[in-house]
PDB file of N, CA and C in Angstrom:
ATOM      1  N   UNK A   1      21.504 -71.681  32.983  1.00  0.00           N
ATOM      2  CA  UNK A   1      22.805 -71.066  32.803  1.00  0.00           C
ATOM      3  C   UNK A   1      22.615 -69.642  32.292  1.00  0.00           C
ATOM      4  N   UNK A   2      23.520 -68.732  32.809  1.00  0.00           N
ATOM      5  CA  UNK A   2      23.326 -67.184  32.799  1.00  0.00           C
ATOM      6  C   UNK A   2      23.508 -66.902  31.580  1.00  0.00           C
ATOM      7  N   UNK A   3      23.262 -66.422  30.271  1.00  0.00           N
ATOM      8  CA  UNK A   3      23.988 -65.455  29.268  1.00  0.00           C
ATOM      9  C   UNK A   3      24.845 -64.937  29.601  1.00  0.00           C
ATOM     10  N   UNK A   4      24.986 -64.189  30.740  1.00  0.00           N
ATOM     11  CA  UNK A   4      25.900 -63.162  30.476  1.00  0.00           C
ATOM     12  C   UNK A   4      26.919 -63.256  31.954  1.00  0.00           C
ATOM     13  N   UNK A   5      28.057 -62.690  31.427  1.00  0.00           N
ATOM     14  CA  UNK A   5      29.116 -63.393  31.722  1.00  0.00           C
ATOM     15  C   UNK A   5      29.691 -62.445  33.277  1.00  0.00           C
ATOM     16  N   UNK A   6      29.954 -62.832  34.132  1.00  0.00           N
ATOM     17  CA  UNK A   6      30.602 -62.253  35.477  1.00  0.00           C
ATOM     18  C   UNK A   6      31.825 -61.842  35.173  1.00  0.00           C
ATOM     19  N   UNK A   7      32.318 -60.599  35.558  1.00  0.00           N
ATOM     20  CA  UNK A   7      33.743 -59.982  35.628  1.00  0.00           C
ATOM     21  C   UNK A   7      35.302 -61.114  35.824  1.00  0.00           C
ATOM     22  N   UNK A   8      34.449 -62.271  36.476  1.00  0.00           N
ATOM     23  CA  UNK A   8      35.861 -63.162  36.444  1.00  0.00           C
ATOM     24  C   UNK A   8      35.703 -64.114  35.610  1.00  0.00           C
ATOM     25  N   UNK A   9      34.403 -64.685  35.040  1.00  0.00           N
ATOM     26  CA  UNK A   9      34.611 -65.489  33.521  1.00  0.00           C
ATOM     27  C   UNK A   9      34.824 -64.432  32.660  1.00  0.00           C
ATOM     28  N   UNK A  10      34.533 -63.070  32.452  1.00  0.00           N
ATOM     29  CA  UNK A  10      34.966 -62.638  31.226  1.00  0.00           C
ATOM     30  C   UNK A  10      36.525 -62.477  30.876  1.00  0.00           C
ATOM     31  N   UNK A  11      37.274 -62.125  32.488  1.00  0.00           N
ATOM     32  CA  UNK A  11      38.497 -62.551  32.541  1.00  0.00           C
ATOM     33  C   UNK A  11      39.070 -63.431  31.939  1.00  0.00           C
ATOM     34  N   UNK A  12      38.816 -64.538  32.352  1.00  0.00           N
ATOM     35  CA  UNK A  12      39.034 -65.906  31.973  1.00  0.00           C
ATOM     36  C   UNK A  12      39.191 -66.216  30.666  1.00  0.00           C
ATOM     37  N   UNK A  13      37.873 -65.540  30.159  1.00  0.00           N
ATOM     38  CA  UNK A  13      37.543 -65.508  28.490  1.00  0.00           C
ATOM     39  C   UNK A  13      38.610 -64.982  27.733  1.00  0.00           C
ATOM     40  N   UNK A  14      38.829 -63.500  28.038  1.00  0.00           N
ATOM     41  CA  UNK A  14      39.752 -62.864  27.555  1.00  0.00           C
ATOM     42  C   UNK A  14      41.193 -63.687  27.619  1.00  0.00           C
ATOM     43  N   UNK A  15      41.673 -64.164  28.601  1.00  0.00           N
ATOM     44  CA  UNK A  15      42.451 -64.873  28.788  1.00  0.00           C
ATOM     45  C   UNK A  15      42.884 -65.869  28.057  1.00  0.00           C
ATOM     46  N   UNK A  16      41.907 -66.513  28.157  1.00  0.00           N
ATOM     47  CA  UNK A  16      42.049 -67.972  27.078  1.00  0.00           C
ATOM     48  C   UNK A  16      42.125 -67.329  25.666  1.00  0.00           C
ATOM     49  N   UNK A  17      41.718 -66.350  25.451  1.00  0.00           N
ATOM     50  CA  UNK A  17      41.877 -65.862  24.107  1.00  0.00           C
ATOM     51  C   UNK A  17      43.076 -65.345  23.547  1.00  0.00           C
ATOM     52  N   UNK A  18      42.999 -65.027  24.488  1.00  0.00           N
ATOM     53  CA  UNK A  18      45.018 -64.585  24.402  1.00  0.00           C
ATOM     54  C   UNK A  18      45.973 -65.604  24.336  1.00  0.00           C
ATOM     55  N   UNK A  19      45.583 -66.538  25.333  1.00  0.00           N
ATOM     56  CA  UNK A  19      46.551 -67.998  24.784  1.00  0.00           C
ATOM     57  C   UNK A  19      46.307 -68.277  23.916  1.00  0.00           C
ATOM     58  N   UNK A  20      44.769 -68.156  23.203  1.00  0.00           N
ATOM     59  CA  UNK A  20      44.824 -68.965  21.651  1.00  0.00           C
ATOM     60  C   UNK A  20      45.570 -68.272  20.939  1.00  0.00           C
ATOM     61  N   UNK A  21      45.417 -67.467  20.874  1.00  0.00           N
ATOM     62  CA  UNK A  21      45.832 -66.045  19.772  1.00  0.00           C
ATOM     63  C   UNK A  21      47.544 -66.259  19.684  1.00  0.00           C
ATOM     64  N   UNK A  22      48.040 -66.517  20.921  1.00  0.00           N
ATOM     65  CA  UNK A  22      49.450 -66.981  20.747  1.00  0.00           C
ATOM     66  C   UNK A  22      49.685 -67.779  20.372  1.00  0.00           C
ATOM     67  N   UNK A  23      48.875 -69.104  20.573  1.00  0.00           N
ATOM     68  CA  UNK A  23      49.172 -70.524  20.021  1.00  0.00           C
ATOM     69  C   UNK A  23      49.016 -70.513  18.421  1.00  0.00           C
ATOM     70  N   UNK A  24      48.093 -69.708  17.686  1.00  0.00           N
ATOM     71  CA  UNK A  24      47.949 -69.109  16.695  1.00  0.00           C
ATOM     72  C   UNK A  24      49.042 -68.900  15.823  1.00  0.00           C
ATOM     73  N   UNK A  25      49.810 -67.918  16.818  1.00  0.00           N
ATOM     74  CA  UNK A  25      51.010 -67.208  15.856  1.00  0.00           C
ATOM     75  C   UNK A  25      51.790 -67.997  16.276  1.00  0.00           C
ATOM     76  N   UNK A  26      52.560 -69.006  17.168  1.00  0.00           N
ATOM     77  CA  UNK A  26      53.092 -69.351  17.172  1.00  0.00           C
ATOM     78  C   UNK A  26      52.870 -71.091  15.856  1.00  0.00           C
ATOM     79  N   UNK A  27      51.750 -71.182  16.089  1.00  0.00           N
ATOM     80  CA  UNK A  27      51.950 -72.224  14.577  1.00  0.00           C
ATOM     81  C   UNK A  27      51.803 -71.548  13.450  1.00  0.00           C
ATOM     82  N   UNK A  28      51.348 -70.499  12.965  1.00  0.00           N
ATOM     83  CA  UNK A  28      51.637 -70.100  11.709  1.00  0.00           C
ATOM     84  C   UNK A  28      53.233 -69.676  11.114  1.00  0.00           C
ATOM     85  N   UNK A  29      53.773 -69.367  12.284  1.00  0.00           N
ATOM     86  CA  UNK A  29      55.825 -69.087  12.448  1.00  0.00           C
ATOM     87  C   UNK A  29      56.100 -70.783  12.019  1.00  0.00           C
ATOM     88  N   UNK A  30      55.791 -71.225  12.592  1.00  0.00           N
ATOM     89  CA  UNK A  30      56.357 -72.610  12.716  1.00  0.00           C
ATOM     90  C   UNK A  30      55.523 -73.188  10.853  1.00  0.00           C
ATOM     91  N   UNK A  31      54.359 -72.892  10.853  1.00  0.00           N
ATOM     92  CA  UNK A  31      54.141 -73.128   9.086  1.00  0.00           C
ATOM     93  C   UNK A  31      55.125 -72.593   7.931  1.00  0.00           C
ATOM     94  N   UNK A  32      55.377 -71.225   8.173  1.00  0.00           N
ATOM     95  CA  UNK A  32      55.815 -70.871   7.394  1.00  0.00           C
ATOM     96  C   UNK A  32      57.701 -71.124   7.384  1.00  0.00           C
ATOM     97  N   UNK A  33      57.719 -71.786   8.632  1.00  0.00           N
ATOM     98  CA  UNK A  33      59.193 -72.398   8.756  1.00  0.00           C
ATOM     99  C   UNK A  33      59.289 -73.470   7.895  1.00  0.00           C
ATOM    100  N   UNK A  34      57.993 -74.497   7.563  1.00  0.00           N
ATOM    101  CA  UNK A  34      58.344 -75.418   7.235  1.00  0.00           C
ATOM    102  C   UNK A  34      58.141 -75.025   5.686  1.00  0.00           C
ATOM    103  N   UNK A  35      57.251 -74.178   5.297  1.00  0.00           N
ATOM    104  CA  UNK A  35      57.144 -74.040   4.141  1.00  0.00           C
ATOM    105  C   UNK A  35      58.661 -73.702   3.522  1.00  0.00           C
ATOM    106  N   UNK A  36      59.231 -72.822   4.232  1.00  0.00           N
ATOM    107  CA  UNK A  36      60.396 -72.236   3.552  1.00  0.00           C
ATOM    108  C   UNK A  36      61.182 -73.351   3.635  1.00  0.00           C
ATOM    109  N   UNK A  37      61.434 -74.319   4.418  1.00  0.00           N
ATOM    110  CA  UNK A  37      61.885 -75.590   4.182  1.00  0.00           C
ATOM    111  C   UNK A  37      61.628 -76.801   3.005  1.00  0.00           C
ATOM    112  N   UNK A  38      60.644 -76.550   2.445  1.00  0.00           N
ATOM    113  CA  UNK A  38      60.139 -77.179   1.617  1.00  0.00           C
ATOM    114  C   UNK A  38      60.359 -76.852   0.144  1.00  0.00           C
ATOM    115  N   UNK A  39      60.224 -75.142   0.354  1.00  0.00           N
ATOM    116  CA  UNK A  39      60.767 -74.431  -1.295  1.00  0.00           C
ATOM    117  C   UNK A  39      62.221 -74.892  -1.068  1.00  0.00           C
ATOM    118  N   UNK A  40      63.421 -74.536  -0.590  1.00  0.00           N
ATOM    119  CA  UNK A  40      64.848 -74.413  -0.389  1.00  0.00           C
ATOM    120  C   UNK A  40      64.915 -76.518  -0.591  1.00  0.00           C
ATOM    121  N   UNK A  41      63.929 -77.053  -0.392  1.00  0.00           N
ATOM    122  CA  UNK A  41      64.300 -78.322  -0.720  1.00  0.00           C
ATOM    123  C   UNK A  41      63.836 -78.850  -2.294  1.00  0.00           C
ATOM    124  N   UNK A  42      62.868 -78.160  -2.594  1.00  0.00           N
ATOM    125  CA  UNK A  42      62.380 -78.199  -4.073  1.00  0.00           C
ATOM    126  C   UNK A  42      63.247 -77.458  -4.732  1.00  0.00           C
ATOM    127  N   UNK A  43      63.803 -76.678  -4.820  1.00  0.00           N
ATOM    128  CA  UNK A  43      64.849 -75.638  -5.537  1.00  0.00           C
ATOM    129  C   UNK A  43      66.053 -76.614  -5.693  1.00  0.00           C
ATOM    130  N   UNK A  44      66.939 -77.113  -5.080  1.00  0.00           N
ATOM    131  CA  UNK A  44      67.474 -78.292  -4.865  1.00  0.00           C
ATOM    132  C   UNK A  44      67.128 -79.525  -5.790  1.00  0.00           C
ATOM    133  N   UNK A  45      65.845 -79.528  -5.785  1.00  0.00           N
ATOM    134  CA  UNK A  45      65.858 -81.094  -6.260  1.00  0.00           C
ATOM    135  C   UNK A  45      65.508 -80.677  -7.716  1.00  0.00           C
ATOM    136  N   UNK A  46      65.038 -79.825  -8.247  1.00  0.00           N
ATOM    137  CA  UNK A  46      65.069 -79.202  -9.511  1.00  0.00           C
ATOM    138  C   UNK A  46      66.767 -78.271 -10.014  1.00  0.00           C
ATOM    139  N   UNK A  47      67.598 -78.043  -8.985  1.00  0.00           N
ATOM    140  CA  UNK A  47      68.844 -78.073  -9.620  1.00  0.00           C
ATOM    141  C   UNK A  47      69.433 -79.629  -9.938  1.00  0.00           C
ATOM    142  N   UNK A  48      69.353 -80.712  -9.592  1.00  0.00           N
ATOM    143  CA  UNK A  48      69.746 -81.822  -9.359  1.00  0.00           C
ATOM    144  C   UNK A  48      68.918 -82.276 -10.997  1.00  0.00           C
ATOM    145  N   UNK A  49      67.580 -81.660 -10.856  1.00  0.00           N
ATOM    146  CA  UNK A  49      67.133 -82.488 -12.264  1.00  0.00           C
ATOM    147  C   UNK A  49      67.128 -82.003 -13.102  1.00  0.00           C
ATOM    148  N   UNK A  50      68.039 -80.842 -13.071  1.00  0.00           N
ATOM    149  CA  UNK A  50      68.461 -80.201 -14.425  1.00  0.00           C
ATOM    150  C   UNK A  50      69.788 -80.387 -14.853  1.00  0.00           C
ATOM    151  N   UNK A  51      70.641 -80.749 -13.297  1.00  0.00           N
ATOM    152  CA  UNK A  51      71.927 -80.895 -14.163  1.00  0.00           C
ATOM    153  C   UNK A  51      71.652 -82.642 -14.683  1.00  0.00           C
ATOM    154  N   UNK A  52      71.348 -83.309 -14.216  1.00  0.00           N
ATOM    155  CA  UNK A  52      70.827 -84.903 -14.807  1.00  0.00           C
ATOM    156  C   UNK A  52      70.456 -84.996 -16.315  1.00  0.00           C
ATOM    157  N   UNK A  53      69.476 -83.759 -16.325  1.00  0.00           N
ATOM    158  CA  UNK A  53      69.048 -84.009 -17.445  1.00  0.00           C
ATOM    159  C   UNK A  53      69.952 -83.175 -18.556  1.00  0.00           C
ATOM    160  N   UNK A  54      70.936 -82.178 -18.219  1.00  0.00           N
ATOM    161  CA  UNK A  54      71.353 -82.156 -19.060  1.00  0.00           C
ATOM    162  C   UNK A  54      72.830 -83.070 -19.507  1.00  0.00           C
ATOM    163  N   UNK A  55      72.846 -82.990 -18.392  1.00  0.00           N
ATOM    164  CA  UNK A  55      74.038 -84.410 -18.610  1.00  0.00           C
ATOM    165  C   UNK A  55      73.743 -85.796 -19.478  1.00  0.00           C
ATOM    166  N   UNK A  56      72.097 -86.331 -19.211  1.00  0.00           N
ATOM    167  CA  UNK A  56      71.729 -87.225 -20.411  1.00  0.00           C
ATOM    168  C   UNK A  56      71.952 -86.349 -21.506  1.00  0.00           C
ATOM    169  N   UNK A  57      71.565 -85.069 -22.024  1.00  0.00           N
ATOM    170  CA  UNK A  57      71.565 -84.853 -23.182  1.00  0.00           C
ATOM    171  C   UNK A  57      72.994 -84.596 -23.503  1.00  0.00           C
ATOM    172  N   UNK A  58      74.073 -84.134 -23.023  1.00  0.00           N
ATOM    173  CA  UNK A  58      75.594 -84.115 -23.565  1.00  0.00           C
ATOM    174  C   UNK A  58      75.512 -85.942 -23.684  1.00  0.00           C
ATOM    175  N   UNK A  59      75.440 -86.813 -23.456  1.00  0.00           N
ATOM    176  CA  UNK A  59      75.569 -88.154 -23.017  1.00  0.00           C
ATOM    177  C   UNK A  59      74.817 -88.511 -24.535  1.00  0.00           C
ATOM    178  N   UNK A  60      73.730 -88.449 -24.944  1.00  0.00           N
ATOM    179  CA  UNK A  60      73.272 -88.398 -25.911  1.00  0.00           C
ATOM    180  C   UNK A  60      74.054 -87.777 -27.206  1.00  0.00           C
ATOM    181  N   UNK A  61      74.044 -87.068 -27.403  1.00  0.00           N
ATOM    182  CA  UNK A  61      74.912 -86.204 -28.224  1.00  0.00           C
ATOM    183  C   UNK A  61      76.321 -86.993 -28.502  1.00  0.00           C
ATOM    184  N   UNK A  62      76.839 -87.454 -27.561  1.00  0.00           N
ATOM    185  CA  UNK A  62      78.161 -88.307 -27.600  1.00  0.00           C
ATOM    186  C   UNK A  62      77.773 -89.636 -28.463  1.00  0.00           C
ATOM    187  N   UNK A  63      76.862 -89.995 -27.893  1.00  0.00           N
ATOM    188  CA  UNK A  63      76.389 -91.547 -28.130  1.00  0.00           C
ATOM    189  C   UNK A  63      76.274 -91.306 -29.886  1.00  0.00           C
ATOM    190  N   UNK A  64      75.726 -90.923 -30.537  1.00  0.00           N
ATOM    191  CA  UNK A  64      75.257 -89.728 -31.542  1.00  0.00           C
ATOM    192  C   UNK A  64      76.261 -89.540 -32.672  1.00  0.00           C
ATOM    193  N   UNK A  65      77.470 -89.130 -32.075  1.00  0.00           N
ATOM    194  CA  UNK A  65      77.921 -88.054 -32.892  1.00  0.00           C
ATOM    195  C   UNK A  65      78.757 -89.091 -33.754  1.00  0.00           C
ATOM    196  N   UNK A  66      79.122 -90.165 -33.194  1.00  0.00           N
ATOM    197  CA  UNK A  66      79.721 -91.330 -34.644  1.00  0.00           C
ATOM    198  C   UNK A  66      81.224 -91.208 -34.611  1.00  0.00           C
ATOM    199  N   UNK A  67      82.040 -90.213 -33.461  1.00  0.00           N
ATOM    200  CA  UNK A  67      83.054 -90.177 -33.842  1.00  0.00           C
ATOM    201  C   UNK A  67      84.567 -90.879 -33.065  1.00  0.00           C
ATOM    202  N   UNK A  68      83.815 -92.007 -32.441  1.00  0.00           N
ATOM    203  CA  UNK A  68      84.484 -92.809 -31.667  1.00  0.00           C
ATOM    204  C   UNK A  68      84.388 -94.130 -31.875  1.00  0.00           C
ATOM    205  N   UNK A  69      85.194 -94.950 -31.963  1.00  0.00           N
ATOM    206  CA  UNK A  69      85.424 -96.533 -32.255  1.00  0.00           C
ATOM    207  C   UNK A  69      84.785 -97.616 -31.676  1.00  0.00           C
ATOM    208  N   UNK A  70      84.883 -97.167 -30.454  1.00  0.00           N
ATOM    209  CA  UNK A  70      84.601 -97.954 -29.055  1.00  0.00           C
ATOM    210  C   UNK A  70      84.149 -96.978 -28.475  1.00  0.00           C
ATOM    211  N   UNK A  71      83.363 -97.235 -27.393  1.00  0.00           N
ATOM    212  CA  UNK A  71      82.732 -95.910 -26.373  1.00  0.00           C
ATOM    213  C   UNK A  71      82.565 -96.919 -25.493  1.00  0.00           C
ATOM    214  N   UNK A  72      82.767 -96.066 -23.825  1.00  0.00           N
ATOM    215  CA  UNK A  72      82.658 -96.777 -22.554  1.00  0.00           C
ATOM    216  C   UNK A  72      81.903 -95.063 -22.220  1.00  0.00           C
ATOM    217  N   UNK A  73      81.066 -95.686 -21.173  1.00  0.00           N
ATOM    218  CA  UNK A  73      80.115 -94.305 -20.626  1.00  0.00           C
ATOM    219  C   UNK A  73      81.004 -93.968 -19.245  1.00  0.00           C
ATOM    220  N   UNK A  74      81.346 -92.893 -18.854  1.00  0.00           N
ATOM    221  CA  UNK A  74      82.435 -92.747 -17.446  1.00  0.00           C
ATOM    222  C   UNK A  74      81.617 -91.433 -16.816  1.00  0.00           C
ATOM    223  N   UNK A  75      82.476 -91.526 -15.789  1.00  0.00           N
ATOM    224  CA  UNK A  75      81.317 -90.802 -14.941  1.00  0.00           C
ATOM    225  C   UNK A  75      82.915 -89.715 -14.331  1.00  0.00           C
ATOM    226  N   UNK A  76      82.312 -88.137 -14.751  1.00  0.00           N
ATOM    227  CA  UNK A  76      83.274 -87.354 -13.912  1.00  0.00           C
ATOM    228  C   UNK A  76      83.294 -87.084 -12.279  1.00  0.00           C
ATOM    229  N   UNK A  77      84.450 -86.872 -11.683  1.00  0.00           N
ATOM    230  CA  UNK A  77      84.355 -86.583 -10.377  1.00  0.00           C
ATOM    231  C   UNK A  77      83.275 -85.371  -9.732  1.00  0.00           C
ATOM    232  N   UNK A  78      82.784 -84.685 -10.901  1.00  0.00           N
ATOM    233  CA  UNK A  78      81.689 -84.030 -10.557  1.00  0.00           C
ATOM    234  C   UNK A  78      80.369 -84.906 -10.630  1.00  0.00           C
ATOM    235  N   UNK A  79      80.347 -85.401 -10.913  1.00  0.00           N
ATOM    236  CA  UNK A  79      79.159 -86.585 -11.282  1.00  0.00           C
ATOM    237  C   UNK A  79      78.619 -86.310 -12.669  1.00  0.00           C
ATOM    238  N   UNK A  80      79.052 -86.010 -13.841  1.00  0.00           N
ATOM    239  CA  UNK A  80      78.938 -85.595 -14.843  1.00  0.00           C
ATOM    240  C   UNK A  80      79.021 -87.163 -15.881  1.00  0.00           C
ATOM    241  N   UNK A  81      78.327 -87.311 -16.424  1.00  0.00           N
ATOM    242  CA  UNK A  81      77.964 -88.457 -17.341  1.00  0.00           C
ATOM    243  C   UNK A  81      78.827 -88.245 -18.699  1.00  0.00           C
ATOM    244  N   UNK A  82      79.470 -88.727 -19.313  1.00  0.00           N
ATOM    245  CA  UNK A  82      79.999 -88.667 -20.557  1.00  0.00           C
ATOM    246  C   UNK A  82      80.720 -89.886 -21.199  1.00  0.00           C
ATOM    247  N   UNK A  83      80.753 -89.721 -22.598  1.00  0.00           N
ATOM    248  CA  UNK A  83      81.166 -90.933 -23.544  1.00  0.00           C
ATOM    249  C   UNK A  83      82.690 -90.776 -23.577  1.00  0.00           C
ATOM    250  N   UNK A  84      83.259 -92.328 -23.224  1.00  0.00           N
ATOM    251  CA  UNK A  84      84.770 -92.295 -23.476  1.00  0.00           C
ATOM    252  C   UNK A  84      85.294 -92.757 -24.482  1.00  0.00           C
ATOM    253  N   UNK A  85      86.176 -92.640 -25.227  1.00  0.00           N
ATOM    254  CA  UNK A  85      87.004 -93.756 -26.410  1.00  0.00           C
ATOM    255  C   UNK A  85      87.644 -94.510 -25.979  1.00  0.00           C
ATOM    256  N   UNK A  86      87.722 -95.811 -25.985  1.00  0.00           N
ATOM    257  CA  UNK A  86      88.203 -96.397 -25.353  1.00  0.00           C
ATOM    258  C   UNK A  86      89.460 -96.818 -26.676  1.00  0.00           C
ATOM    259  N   UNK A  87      89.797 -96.091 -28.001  1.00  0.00           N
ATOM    260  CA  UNK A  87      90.357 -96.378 -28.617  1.00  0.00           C
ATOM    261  C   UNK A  87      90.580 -97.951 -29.563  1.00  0.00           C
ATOM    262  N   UNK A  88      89.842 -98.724 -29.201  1.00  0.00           N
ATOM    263  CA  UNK A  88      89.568 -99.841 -29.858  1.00  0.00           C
ATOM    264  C   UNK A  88      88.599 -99.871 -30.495  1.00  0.00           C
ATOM    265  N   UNK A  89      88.697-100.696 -31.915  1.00  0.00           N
ATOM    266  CA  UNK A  89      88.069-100.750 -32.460  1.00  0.00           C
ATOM    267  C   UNK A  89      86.616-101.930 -32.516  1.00  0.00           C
ATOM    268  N   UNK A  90      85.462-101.198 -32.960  1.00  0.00           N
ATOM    269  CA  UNK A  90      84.044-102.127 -32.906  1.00  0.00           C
ATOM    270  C   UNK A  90      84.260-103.243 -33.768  1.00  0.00           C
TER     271      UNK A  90
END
């Protein structure tokens, strides 16, 4: 087999190189699609576990503070956790 390459395999060569080179950029577009998919979904799930967690801690604080008779735990239409009085006594 020759080393060295004839005017229509080097073609060829070049060629195929160029398809790689596209296939290339076209998955690194497509990486960095998913990456940015991945932050915008982590950003999300760390707003979600901050309002949680601070909602246990108002929730806490209620539980806590001694100044209710009865307490029922209710849940706001925002999804917000908090202590109710249920006005009866323990």
């Amino acid at each position: 087999m020759n080393a060295q390459h004839t005017p229509a395999t080097s073609r060829i060569q070049r060629r195929l190189e160029r398809w790689e080179l596209e296939h290339l950029r076209q998955h690194a577009a497509e990486l960095a699609e998913r990456l940015e998919e991945a932050e915008r979904r982590r950003d999300a799930a760390e707003e979600a576990a901050e309002f949680w967690r601070e909602s246990h801690h108002r929730l806490e604080e209620h539980l806590d503070d001694g100044t209710a008779d009865a307490r029922c735990i209710g849940l706001t239409q925002k999804g917000e956790l908090l202590v109710v009085s249920t006005g009866a006594s323990q």
